[in-house]
Structures are given as C-alpha cells and as structure tokens.
PDB file of N, CA and C in Angstrom:
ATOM      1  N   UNK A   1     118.286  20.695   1.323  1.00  0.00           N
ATOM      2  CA  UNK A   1     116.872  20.496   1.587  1.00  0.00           C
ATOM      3  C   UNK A   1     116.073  21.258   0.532  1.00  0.00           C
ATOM      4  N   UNK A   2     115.109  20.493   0.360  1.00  0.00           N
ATOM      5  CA  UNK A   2     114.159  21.646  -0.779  1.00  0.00           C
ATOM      6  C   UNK A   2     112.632  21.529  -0.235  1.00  0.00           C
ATOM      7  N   UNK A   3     111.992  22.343  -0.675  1.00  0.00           N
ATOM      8  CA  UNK A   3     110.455  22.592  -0.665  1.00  0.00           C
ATOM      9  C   UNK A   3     109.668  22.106  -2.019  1.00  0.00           C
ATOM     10  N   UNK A   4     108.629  21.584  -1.376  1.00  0.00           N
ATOM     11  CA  UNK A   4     107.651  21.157  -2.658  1.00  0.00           C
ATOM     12  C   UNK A   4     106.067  21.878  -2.272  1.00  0.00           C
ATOM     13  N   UNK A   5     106.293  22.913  -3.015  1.00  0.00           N
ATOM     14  CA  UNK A   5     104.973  23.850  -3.436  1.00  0.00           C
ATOM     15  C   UNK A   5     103.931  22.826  -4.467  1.00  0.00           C
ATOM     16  N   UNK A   6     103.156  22.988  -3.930  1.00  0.00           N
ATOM     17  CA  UNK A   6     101.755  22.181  -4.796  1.00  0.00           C
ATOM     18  C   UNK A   6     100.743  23.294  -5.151  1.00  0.00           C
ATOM     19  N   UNK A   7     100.359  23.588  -6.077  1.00  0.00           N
ATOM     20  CA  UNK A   7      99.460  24.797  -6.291  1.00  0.00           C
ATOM     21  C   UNK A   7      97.755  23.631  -5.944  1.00  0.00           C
ATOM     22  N   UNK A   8      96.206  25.023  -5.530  1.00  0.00           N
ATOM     23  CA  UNK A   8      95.408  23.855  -5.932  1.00  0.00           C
ATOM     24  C   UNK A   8      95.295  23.083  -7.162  1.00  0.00           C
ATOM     25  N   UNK A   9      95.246  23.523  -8.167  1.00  0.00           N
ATOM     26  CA  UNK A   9      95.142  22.908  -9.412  1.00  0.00           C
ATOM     27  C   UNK A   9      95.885  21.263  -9.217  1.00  0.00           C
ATOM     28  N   UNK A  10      97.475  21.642  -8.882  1.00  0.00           N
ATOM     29  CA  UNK A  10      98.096  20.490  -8.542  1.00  0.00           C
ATOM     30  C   UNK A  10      97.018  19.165  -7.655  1.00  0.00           C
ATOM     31  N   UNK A  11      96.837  20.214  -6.551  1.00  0.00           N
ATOM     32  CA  UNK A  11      96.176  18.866  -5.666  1.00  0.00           C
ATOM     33  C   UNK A  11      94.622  18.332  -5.790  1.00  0.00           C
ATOM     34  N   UNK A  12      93.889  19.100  -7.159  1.00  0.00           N
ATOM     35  CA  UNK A  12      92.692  18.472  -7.444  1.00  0.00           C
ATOM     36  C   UNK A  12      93.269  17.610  -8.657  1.00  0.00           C
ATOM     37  N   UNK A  13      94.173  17.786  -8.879  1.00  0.00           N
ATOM     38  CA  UNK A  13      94.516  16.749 -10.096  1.00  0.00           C
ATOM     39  C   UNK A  13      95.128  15.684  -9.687  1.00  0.00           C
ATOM     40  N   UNK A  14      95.559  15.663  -8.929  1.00  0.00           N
ATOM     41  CA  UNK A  14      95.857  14.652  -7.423  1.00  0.00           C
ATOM     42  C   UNK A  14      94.915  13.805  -6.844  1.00  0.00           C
ATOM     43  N   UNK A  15      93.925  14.474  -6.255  1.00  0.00           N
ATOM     44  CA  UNK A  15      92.815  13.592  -5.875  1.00  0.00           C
ATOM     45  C   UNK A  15      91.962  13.160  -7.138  1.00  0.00           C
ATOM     46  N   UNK A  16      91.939  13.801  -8.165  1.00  0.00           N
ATOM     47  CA  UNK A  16      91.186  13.274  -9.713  1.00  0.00           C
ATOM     48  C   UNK A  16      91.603  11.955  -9.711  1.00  0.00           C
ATOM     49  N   UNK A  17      93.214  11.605 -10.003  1.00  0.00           N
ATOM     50  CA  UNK A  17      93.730  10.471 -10.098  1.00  0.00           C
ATOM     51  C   UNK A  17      93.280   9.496  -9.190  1.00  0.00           C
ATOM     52  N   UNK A  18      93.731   9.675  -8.367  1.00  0.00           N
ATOM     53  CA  UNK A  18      93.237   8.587  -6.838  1.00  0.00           C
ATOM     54  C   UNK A  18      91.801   8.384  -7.282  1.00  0.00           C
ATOM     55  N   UNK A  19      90.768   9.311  -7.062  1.00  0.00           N
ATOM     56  CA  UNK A  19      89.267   8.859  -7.774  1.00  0.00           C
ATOM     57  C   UNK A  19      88.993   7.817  -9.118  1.00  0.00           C
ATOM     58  N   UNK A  20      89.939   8.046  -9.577  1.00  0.00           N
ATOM     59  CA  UNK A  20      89.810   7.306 -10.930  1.00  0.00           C
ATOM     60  C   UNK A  20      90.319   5.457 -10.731  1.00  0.00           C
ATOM     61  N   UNK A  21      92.214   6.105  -9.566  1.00  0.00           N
ATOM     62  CA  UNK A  21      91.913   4.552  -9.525  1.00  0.00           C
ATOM     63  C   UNK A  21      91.331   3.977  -8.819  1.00  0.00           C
ATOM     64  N   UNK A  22      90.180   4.602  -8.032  1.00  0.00           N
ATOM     65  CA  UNK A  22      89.564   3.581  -6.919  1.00  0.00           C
ATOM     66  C   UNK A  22      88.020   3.402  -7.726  1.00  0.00           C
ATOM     67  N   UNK A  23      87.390   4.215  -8.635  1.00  0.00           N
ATOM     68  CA  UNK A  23      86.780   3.863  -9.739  1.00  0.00           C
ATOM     69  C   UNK A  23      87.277   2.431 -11.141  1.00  0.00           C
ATOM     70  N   UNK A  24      88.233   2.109 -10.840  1.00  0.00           N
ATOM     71  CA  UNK A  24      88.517   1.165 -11.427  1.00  0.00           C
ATOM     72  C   UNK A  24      88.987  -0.207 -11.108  1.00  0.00           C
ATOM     73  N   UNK A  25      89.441   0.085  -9.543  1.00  0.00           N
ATOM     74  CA  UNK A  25      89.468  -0.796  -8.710  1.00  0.00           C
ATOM     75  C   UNK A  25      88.050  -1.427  -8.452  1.00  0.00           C
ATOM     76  N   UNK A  26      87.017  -0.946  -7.945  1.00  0.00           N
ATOM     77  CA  UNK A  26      85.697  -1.298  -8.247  1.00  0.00           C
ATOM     78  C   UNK A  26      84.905  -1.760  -9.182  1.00  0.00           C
ATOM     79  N   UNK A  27      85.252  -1.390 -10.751  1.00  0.00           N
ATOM     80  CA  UNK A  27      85.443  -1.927 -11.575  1.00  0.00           C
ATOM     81  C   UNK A  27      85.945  -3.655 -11.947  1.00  0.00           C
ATOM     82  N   UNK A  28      87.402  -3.858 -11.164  1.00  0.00           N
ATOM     83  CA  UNK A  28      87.512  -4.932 -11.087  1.00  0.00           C
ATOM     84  C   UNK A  28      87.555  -5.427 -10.295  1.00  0.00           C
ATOM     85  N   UNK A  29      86.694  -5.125  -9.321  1.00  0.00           N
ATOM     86  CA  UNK A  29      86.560  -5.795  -7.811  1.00  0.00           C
ATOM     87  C   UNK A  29      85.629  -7.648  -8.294  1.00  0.00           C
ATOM     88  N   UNK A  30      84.697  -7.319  -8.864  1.00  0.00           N
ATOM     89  CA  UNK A  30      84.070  -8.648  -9.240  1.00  0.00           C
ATOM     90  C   UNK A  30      84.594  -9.392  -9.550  1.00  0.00           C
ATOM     91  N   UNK A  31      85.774  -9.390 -10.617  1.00  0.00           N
ATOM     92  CA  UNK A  31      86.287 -10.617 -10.782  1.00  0.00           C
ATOM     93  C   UNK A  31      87.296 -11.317  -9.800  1.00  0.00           C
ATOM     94  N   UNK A  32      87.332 -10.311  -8.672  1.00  0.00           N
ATOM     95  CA  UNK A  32      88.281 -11.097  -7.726  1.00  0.00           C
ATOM     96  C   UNK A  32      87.159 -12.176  -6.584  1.00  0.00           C
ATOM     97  N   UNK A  33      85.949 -11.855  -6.786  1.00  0.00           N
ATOM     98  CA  UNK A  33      85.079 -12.133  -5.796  1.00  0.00           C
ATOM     99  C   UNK A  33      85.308 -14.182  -5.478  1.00  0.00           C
ATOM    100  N   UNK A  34      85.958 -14.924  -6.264  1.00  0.00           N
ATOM    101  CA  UNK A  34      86.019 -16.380  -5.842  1.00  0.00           C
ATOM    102  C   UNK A  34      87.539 -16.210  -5.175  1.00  0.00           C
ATOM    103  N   UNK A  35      88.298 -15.309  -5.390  1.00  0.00           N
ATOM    104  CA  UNK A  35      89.626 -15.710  -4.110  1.00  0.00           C
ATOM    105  C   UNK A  35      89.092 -14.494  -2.553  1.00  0.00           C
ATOM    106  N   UNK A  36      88.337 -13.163  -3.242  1.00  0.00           N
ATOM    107  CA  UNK A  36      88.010 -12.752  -1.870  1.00  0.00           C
ATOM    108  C   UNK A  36      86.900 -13.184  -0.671  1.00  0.00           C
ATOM    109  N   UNK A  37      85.849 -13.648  -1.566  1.00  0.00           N
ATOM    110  CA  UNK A  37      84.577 -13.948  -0.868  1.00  0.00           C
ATOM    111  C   UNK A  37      83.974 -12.337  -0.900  1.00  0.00           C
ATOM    112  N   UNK A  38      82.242 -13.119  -0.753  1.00  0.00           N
ATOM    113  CA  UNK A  38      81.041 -12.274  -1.341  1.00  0.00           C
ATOM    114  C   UNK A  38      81.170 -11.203   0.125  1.00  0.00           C
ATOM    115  N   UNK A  39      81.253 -11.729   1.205  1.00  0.00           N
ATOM    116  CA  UNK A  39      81.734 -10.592   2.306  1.00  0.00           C
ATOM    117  C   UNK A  39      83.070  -9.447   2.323  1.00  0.00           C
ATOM    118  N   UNK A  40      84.077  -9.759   2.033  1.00  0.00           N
ATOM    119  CA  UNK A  40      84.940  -8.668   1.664  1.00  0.00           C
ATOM    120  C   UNK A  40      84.965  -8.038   0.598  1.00  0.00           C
ATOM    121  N   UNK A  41      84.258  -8.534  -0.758  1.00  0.00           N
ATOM    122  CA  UNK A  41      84.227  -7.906  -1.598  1.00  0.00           C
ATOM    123  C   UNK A  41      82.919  -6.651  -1.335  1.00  0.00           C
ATOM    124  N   UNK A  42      82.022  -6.880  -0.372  1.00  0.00           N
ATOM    125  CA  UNK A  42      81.064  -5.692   0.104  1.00  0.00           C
ATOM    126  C   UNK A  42      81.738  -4.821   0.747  1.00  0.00           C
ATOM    127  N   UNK A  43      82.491  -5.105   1.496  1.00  0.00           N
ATOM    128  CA  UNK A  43      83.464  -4.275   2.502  1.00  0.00           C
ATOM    129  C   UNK A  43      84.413  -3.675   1.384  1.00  0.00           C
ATOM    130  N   UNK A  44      85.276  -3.659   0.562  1.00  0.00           N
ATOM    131  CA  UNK A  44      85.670  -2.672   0.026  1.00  0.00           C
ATOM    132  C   UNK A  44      85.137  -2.061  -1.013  1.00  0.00           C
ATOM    133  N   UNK A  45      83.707  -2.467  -1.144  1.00  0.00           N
ATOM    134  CA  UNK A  45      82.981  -1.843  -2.481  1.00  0.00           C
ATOM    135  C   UNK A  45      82.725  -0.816  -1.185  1.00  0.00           C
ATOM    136  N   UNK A  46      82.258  -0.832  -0.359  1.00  0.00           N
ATOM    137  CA  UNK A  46      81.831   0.301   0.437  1.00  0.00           C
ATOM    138  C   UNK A  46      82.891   1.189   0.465  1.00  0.00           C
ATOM    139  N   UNK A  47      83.840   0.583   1.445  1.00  0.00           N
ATOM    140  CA  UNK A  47      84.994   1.584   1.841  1.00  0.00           C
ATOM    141  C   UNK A  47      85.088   2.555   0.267  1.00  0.00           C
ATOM    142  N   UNK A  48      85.356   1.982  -0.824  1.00  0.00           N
ATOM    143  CA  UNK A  48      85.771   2.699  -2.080  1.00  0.00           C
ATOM    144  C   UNK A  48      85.295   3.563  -1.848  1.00  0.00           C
ATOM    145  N   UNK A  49      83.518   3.336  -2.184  1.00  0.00           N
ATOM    146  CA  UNK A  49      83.047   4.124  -2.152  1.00  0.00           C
ATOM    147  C   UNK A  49      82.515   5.396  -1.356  1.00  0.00           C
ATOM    148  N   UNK A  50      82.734   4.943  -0.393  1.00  0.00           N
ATOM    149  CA  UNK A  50      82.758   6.291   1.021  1.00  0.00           C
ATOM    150  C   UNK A  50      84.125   7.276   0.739  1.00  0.00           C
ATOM    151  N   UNK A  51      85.442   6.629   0.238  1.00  0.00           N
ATOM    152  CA  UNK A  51      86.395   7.186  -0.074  1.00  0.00           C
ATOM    153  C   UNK A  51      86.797   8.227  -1.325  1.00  0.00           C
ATOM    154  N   UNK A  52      85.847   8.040  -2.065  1.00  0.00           N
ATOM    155  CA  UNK A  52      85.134   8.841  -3.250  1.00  0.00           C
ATOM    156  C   UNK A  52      84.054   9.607  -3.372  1.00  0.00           C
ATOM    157  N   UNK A  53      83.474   9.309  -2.319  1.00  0.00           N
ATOM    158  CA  UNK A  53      82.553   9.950  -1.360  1.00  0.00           C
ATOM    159  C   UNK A  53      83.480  11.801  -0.679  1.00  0.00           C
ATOM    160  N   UNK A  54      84.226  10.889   0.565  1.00  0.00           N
ATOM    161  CA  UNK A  54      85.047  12.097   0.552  1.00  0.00           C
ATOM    162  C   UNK A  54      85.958  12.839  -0.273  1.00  0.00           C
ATOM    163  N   UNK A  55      86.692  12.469  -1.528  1.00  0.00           N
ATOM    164  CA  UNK A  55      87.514  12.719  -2.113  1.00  0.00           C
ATOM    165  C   UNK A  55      86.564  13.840  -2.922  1.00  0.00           C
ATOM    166  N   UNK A  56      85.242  13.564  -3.230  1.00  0.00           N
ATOM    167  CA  UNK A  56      84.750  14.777  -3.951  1.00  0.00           C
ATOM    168  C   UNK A  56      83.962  15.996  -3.179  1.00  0.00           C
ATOM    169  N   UNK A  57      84.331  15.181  -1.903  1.00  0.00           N
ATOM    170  CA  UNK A  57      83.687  16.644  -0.771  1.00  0.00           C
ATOM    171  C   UNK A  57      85.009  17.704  -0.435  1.00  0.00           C
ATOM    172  N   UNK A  58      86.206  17.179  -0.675  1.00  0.00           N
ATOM    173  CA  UNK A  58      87.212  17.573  -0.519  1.00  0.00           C
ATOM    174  C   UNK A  58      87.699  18.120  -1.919  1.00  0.00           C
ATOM    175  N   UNK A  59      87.655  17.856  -2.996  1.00  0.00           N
ATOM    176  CA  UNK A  59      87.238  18.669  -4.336  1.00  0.00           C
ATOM    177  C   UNK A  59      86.270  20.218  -4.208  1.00  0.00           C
ATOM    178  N   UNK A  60      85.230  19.782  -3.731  1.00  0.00           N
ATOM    179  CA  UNK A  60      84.316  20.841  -3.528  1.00  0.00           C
ATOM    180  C   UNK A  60      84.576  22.027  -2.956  1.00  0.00           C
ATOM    181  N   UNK A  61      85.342  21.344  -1.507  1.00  0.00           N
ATOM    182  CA  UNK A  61      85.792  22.612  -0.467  1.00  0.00           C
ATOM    183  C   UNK A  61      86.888  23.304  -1.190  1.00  0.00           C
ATOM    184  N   UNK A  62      87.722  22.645  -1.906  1.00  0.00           N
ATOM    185  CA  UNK A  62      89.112  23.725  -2.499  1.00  0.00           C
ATOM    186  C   UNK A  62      88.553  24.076  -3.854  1.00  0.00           C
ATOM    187  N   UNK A  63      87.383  23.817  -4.377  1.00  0.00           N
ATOM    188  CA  UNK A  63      87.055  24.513  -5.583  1.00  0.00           C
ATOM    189  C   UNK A  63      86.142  26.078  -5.256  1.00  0.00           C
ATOM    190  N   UNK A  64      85.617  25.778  -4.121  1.00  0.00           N
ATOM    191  CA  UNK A  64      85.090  27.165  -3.423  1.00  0.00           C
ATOM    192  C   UNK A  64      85.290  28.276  -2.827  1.00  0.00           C
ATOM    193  N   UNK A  65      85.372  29.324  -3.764  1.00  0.00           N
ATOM    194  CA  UNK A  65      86.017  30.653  -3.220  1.00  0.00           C
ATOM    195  C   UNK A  65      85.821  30.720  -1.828  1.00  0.00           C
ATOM    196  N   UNK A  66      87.181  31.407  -1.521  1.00  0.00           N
ATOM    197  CA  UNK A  66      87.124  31.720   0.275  1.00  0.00           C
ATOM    198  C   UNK A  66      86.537  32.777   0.832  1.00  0.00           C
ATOM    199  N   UNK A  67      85.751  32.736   1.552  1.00  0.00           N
ATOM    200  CA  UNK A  67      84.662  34.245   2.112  1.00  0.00           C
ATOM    201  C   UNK A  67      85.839  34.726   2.706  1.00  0.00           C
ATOM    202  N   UNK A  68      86.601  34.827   3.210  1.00  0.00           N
ATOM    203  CA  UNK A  68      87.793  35.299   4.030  1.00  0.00           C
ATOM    204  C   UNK A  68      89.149  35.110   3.817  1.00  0.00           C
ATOM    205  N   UNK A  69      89.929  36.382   4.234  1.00  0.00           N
ATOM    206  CA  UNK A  69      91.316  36.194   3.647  1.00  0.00           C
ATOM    207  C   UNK A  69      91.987  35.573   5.362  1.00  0.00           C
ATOM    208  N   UNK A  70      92.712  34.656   5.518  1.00  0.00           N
ATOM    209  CA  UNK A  70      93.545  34.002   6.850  1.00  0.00           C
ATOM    210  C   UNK A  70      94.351  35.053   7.703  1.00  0.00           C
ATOM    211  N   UNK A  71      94.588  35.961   7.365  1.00  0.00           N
ATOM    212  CA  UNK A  71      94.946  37.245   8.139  1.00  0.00           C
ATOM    213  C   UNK A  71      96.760  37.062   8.479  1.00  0.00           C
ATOM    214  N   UNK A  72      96.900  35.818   7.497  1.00  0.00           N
ATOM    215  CA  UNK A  72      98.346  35.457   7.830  1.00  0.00           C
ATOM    216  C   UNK A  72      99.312  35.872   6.385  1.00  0.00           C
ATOM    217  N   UNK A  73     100.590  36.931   6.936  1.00  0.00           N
ATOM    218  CA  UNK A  73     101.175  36.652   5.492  1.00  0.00           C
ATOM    219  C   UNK A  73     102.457  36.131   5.298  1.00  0.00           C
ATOM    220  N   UNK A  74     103.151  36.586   4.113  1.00  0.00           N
ATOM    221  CA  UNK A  74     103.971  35.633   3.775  1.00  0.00           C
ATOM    222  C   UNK A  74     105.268  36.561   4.522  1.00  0.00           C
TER     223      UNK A  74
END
C-alpha cells in the first residue's frame, strides 16, 4: 500500500488545470451548438461557469494564511 501526499502548491496546480480545461471547453462550446441545441448549450455555459466560479473561491481559501494552528499533530 502507499500514500499519496499532495503539497498545496500541488493542489492549486490541480485546480489551475481543471480551470483551464473548462475555460476551453466553453471556448468550444459554440461550435457544438447545431448537434446540442441553443438550450443545453446555456445550461453548460452556466454550469462551467459556476464551476470556475467555485474553483477560484477554493484557490482563494488555500492561498490564505491560516489565523490558527488545528491543534492536531503529527
């Protein structure tokens, strides 16, 4: 069995990626619009974007020093 340690650095470079491809997915969301229709193509321009939405609120929170240490150790 093994362990997989992720440092933050690791996991904002993690969610960077994912941001990027759902920034490009949106990107080519238009040209799919004659096999999806003008209604689903609104529905995942949203979703994307709510999802990039959170992905950089969740950036924010692990880029922000912690007022407090968890009182838990190793």
């Amino acid at each position: 069995m093994f362990s997989i340690i992720m440092t933050l650095e690791d996991g904002l470079e993690l969610i960077e990626n994912y941001k990027k491809g759902l920034e490009k997915f949106l990107e080519t969301l238009p040209e799919q619009a004659v096999q999806l229709g003008s209604e689903m193509i609104q529905i995942l321009t949203l979703n994307s974007k709510n999802e990039i939405k959170n992905l950089e609120s969740i950036q924010k929170a692990l880029k922000r020093p912690q007022k407090y240490e968890s009182g838990l150790s190793e």
